[in-house]
N, C-alpha and C. Protein backbone atom coordinates (compact mmCIF):
# COMPACT_ATOMS: atom_id res chain seq x y z
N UNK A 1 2.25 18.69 16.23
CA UNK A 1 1.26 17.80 16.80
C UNK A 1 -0.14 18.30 16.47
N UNK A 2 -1.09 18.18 15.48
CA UNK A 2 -1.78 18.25 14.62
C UNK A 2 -2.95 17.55 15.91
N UNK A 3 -2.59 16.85 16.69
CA UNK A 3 -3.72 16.44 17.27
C UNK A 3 -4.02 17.63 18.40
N UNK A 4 -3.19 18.28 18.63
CA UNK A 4 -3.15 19.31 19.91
C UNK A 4 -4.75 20.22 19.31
N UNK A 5 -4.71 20.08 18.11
CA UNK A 5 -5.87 21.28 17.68
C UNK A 5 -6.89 20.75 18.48
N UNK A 6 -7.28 19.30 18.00
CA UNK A 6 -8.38 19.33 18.66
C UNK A 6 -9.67 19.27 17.30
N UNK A 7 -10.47 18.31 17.20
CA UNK A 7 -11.96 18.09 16.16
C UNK A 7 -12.12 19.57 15.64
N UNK A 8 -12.72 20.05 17.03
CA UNK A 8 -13.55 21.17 16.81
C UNK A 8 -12.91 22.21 16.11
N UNK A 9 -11.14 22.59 16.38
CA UNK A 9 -10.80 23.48 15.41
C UNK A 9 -9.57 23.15 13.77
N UNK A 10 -10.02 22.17 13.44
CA UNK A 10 -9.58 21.56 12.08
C UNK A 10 -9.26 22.58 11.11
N UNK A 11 -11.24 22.83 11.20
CA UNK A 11 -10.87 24.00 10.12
C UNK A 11 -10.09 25.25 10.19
N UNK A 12 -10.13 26.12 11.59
CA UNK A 12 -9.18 26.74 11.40
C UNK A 12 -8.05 26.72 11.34
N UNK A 13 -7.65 25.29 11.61
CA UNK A 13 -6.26 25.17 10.98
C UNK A 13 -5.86 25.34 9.80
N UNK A 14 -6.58 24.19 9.26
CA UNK A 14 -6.20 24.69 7.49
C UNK A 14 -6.50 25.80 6.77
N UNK A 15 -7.83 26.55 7.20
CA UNK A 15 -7.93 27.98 6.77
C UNK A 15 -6.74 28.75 7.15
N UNK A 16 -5.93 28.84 8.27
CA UNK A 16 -4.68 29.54 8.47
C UNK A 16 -3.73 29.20 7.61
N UNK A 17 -3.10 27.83 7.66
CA UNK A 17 -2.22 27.45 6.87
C UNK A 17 -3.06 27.84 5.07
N UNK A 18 -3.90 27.61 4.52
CA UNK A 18 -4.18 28.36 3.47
C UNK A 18 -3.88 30.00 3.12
N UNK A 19 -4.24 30.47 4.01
CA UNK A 19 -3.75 31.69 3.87
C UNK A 19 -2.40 32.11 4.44
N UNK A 20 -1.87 31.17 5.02
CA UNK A 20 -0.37 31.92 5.22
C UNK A 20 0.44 30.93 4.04
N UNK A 21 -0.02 30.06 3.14
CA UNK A 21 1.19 28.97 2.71
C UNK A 21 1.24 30.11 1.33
N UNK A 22 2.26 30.15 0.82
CA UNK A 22 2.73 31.12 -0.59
C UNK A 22 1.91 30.23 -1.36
N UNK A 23 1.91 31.16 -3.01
CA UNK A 23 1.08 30.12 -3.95
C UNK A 23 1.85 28.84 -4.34
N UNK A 24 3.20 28.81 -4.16
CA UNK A 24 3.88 27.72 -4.62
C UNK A 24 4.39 27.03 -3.56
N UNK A 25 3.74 27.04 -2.46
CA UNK A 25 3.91 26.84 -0.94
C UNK A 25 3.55 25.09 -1.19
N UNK A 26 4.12 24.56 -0.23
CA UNK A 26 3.55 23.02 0.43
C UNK A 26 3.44 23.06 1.60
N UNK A 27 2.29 22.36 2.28
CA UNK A 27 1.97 22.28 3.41
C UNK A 27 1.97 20.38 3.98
N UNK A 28 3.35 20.32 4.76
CA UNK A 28 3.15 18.63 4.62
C UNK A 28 3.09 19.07 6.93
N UNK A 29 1.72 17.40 6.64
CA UNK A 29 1.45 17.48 8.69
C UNK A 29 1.84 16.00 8.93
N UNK A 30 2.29 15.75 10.07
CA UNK A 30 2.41 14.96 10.16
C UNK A 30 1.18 14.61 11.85
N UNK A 31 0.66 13.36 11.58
CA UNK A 31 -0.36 13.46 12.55
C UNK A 31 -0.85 11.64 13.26
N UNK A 32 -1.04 11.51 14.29
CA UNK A 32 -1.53 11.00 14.60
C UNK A 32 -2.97 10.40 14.33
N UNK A 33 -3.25 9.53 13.66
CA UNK A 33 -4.71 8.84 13.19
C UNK A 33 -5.08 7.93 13.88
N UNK A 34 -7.04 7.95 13.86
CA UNK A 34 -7.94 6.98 14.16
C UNK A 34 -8.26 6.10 13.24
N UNK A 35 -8.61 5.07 12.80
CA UNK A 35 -9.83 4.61 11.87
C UNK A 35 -10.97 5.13 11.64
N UNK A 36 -11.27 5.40 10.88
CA UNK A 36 -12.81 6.14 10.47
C UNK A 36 -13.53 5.19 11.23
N UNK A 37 -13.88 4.00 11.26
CA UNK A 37 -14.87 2.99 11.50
C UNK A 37 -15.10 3.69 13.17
N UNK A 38 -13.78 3.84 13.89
CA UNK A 38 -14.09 4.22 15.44
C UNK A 38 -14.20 5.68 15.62
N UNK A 39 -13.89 6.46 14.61
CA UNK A 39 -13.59 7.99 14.75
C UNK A 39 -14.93 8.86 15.48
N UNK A 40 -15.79 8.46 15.33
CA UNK A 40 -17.21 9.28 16.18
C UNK A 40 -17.02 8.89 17.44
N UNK A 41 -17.24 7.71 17.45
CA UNK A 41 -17.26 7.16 19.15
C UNK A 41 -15.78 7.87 19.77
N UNK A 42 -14.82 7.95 19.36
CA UNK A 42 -13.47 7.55 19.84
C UNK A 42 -13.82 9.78 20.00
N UNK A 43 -13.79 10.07 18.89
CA UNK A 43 -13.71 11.46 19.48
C UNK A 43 -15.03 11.87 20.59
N UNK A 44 -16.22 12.00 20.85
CA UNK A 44 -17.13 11.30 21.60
C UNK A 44 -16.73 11.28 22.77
N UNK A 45 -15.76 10.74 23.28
CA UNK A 45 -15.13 10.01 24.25
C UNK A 45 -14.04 10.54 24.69
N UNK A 46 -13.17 9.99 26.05
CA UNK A 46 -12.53 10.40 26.59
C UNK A 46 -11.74 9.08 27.18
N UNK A 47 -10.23 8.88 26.45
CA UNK A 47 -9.54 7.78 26.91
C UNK A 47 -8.40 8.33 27.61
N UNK A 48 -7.28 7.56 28.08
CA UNK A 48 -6.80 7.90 29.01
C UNK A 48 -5.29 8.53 28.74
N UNK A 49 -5.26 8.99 27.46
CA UNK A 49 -4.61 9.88 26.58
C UNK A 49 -4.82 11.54 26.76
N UNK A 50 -6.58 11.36 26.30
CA UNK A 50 -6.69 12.79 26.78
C UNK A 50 -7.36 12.87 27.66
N UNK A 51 -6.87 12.49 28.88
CA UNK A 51 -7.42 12.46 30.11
C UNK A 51 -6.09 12.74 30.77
N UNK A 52 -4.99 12.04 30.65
CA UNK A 52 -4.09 12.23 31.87
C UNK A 52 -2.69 12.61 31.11
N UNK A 53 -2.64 12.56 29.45
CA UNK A 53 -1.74 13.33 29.42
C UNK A 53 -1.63 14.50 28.30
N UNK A 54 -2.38 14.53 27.04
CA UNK A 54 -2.65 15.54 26.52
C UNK A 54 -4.04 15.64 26.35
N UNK A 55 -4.48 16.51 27.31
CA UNK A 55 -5.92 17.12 27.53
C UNK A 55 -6.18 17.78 26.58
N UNK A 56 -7.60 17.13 26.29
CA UNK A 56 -8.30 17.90 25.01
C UNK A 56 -7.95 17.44 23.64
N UNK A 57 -6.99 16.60 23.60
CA UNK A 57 -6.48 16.42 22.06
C UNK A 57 -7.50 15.30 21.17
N UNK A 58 -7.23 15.10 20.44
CA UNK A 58 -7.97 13.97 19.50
C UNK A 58 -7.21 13.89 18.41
N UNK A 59 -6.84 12.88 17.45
CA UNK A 59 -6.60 11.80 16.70
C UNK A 59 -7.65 11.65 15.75
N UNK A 60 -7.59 12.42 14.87
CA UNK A 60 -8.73 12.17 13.84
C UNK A 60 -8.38 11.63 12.91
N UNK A 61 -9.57 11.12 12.27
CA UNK A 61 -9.47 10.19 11.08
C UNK A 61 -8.92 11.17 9.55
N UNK A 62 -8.45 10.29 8.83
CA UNK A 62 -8.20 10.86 8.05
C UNK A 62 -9.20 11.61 6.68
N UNK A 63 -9.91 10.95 7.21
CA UNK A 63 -11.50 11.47 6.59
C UNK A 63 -11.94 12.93 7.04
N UNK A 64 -11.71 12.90 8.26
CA UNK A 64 -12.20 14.17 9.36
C UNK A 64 -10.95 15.60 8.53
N UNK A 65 -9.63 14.84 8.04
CA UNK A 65 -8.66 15.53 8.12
C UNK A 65 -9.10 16.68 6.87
N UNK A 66 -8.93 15.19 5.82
CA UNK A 66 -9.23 16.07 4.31
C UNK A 66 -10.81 16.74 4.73
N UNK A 67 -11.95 16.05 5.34
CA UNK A 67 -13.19 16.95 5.08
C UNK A 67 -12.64 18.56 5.85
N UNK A 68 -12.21 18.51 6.72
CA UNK A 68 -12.09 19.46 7.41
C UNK A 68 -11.12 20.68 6.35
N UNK A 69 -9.88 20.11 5.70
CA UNK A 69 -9.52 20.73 4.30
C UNK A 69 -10.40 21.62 3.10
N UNK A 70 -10.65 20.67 3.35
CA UNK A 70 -11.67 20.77 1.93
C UNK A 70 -12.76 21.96 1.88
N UNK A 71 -13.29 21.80 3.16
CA UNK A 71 -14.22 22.65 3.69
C UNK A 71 -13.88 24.57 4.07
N UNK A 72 -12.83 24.55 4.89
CA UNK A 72 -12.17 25.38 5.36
C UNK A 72 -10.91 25.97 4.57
N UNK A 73 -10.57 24.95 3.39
CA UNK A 73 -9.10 25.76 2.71
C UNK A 73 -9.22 24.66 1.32
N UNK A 74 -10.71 25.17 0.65
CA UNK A 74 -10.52 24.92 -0.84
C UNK A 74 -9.54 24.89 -1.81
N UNK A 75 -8.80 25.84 -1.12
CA UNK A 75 -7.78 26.22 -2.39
C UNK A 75 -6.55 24.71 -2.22
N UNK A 76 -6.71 24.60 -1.16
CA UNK A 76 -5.83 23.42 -1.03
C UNK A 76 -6.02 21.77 -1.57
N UNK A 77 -4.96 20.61 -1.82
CA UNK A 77 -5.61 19.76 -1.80
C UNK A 77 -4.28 18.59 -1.54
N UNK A 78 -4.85 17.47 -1.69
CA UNK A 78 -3.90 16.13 -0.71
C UNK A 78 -3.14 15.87 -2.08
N UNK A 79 -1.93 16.19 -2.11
CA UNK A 79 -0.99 15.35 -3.48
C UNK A 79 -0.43 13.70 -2.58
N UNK A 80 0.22 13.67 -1.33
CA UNK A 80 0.57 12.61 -1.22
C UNK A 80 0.17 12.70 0.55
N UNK A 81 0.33 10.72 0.46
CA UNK A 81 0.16 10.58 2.11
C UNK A 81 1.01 9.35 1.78
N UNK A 82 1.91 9.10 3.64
CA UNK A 82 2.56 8.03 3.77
C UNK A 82 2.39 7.42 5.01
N UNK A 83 2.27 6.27 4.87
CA UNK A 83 2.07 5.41 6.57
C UNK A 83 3.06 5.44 7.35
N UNK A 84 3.34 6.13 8.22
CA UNK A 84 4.27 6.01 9.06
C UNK A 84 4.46 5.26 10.28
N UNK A 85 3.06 4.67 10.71
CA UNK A 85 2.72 4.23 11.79
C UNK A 85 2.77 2.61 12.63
N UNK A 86 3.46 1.66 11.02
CA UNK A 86 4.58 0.95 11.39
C UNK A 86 5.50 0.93 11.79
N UNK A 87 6.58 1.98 11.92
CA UNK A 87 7.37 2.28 12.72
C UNK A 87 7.61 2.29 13.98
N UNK A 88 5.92 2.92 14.62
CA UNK A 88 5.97 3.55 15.68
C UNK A 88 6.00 2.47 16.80
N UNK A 89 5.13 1.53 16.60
CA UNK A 89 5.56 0.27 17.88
C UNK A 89 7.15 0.05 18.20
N UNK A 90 7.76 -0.76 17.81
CA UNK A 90 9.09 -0.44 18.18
C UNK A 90 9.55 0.97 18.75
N UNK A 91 9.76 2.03 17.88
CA UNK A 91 10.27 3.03 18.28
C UNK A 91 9.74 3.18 19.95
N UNK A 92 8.07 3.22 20.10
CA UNK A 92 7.85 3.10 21.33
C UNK A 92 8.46 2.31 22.41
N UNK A 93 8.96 1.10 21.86
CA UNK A 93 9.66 0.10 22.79
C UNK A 93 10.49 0.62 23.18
N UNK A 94 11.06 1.24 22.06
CA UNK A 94 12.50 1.37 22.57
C UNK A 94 12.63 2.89 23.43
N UNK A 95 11.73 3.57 23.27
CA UNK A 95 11.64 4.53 24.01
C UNK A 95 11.25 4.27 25.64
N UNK A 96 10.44 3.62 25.75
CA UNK A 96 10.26 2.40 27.01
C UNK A 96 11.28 2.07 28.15
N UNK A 97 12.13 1.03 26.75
CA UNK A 97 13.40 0.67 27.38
C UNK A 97 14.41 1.48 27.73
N UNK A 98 14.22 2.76 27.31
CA UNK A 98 15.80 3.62 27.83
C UNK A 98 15.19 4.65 28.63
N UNK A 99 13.72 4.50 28.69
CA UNK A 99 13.20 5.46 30.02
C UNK A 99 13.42 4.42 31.34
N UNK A 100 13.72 2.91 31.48
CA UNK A 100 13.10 2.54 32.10
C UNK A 100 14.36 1.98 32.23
N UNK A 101 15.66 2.06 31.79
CA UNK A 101 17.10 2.14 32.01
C UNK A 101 17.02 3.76 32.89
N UNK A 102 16.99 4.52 32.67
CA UNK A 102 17.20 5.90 32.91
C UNK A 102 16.36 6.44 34.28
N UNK A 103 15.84 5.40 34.58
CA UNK A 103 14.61 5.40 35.61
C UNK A 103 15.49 6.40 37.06
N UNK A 104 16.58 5.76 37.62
CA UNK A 104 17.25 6.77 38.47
C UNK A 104 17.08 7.97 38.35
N UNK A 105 17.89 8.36 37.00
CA UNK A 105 17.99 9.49 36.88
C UNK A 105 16.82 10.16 36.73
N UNK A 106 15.70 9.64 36.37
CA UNK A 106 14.46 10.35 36.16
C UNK A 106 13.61 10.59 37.41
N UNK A 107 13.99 10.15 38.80
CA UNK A 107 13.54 10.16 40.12
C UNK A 107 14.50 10.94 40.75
N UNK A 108 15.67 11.70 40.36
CA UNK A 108 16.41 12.31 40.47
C UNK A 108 16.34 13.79 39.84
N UNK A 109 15.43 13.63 38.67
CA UNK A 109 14.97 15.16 38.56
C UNK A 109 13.73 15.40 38.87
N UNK A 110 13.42 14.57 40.51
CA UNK A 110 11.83 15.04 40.65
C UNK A 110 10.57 14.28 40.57
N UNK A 111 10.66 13.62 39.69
CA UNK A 111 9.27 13.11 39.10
C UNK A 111 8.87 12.10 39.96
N UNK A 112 7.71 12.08 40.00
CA UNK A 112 6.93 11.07 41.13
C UNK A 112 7.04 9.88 40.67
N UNK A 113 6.53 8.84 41.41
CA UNK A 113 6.27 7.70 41.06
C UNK A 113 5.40 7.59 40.18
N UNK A 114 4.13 8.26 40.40
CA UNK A 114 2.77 8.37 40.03
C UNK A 114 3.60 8.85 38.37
N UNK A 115 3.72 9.87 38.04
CA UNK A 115 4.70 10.26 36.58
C UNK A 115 4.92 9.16 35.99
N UNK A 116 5.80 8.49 36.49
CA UNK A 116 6.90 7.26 36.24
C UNK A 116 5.51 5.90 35.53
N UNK A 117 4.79 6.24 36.41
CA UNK A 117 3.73 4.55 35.76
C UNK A 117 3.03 5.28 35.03
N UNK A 118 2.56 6.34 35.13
CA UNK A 118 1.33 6.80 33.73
C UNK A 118 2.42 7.08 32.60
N UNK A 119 3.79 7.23 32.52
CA UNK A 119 4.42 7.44 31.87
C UNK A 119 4.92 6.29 30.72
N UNK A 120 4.87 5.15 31.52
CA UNK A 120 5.01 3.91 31.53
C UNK A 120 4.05 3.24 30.34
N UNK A 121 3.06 3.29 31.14
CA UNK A 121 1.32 2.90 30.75
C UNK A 121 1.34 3.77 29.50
N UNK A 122 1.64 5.30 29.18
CA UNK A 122 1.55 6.19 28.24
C UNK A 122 2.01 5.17 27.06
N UNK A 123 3.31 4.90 27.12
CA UNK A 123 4.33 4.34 26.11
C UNK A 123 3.85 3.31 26.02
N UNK A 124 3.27 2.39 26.69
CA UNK A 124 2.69 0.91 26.12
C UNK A 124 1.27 0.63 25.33
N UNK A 125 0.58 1.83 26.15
CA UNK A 125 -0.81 2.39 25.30
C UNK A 125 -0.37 2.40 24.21
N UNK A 126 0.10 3.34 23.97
CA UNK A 126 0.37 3.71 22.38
C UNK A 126 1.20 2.94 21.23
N UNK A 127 1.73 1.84 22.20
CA UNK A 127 2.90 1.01 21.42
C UNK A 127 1.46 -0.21 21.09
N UNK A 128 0.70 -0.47 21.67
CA UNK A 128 -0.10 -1.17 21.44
C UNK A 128 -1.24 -0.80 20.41
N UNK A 129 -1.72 0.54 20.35
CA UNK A 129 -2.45 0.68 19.10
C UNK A 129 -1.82 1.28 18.10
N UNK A 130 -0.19 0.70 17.84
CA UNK A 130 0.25 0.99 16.48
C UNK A 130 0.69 -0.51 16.20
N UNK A 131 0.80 -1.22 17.11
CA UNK A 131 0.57 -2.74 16.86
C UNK A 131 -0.20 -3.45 16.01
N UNK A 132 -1.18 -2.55 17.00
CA UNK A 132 -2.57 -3.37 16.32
C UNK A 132 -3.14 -2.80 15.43
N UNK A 133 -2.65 -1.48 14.76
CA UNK A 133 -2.86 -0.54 13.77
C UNK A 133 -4.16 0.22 13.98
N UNK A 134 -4.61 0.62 15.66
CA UNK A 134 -5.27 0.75 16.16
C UNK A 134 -5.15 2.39 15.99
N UNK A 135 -4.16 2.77 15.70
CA UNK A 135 -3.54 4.29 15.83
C UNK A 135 -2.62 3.80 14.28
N UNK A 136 -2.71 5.09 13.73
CA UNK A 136 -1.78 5.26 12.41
C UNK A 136 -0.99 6.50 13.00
N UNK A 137 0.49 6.69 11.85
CA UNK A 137 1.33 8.23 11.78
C UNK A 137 1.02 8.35 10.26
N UNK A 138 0.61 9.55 10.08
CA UNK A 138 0.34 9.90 8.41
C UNK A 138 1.35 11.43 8.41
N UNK A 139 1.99 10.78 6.74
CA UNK A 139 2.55 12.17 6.50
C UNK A 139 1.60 12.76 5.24
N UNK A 140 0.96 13.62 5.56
CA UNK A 140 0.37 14.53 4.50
C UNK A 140 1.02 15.46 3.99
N UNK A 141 1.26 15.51 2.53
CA UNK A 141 1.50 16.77 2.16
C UNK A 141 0.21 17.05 0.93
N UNK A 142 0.03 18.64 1.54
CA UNK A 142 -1.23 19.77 0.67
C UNK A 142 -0.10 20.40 -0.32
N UNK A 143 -1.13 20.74 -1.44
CA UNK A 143 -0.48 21.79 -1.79
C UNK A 143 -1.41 22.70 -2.96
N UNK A 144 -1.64 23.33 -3.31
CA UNK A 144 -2.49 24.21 -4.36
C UNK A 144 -2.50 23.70 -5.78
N UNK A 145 -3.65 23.75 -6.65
CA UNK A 145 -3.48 22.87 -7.38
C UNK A 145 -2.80 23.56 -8.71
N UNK A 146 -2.32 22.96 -9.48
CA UNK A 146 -1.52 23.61 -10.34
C UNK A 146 0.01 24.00 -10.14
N UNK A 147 -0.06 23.79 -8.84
CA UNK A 147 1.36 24.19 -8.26
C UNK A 147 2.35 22.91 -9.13
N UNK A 148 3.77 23.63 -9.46
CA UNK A 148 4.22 23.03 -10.08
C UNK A 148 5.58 22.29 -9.62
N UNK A 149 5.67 23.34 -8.49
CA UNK A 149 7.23 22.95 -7.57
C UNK A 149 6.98 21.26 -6.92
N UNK A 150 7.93 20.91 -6.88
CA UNK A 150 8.54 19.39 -6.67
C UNK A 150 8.86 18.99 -5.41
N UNK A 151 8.94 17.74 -5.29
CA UNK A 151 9.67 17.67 -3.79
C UNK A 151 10.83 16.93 -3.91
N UNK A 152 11.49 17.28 -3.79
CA UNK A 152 13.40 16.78 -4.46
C UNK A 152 13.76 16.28 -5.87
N UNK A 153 13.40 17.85 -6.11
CA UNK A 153 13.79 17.70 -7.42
C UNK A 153 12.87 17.15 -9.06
N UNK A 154 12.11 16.35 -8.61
CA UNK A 154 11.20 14.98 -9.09
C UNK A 154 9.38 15.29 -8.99
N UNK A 155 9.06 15.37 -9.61
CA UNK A 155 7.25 15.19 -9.73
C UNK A 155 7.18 14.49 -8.62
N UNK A 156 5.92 15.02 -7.75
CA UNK A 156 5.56 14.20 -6.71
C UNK A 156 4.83 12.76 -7.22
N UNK A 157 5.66 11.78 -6.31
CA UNK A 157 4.79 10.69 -6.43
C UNK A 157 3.92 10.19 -5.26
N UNK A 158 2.35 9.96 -5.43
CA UNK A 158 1.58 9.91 -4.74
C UNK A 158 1.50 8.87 -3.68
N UNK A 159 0.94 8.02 -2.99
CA UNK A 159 1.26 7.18 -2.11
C UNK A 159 0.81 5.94 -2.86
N UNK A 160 -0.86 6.30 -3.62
CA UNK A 160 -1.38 5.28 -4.13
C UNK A 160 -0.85 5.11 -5.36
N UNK A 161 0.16 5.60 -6.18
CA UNK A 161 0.67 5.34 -7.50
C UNK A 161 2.20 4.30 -6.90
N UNK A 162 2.75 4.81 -5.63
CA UNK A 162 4.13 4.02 -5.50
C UNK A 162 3.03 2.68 -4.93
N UNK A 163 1.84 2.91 -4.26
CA UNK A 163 1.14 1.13 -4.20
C UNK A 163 1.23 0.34 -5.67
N UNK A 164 0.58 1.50 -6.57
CA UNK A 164 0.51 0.79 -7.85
C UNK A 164 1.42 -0.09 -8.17
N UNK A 165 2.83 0.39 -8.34
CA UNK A 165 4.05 0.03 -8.42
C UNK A 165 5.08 -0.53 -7.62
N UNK A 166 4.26 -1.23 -6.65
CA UNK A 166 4.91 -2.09 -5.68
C UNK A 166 5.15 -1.61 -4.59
N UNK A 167 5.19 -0.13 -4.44
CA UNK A 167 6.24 0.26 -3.19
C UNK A 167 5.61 0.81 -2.35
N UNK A 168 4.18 1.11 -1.90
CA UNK A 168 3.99 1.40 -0.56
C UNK A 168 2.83 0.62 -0.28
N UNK A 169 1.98 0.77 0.69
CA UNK A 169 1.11 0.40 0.97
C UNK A 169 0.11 1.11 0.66
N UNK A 170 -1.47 0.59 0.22
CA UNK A 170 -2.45 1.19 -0.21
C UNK A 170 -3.15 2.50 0.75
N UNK A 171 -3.00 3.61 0.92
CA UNK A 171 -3.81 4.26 2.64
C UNK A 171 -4.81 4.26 1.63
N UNK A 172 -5.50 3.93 0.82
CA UNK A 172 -7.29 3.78 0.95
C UNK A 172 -7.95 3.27 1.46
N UNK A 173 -7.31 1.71 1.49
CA UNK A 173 -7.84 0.66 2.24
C UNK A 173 -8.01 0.09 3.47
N UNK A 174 -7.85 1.57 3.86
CA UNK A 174 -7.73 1.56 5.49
C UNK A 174 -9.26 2.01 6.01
């Protein structure tokens, strides 16, 4: 959870992972995203994410991600990214629906009511700004340049070359 860092310490993330990844190392994150367009205001701010259930976190843009790279772990750089964050509405549903089947048992190990609706509210928040593509899931993978190792087997193919070729969606144009 890449958002747990938090704006302020980006860079030392990737400066760590730079210096701990081998030279033929890959470094793939998988992370929660903003839109650049809202990313100042939205980090800025305080919604009811990191307010009532992971304090302190932020959702940065993917702009914030690579500058923060770039800056802090030169040696590194972005070979591929994938949208994952179509997925995530549903999956949220359905995570929803079998908390909310399971609801007994979950008042049975304790948990308040109060739990139970921010828990609730948690899962619909978030099912709603991957709806509305309000929230992205990005898979990044870094890796050093020149590096020659593969990822199954095969030359990496980039996100915007499988757009080229029909098969993913553009993440520039976001």
């Amino acid at each position: 959870m890449l958002e747990a860092v938090g704006h302020e310490f980006l860079g030392t993330f990737f400066a760590a992972c730079d210096e701990l990844l081998s030279p033929s190392g890959l470094l793939m994150v998988q992370v929660i995203t903003t839109p650049e367009a809202r990313y100042e205001a939205y980090r800025r701010s305080s919604d009811f994410i990191n307010k009532h259930i992971f304090p302190g976190s932020c959702c940065p843009s993917l702009h914030a991600l690579i500058h923060a790279c770039a800056t802090a772990a030169p040696g590194l750089s972005v070979i591929d990214i994938e949208s994952i964050g179509v997925h995530y509405a549903p999956t949220l549903a359905s995570w929803q629906q079998r908390f909310l089947e399971n609801l007994q048992r979950v008042r049975q190990l304790g948990f308040s009511e109060s739990f139970v609706r921010k828990f609730v509210y948690y899962l619909s928040y978030c099912e709603a700004g991957f709806a509305t593509r309000t929230l992205d899931d990005l898979q990044i993978v870094f890796s050093r340049p020149g590096n020659v190792l593969s990822l199954g087997g095969e030359p990496s193919v980039t996100a915007v070359e499988r757009y080229r070729r029909g098969g993913a969606h553009d993440p520039s144009t976001r």
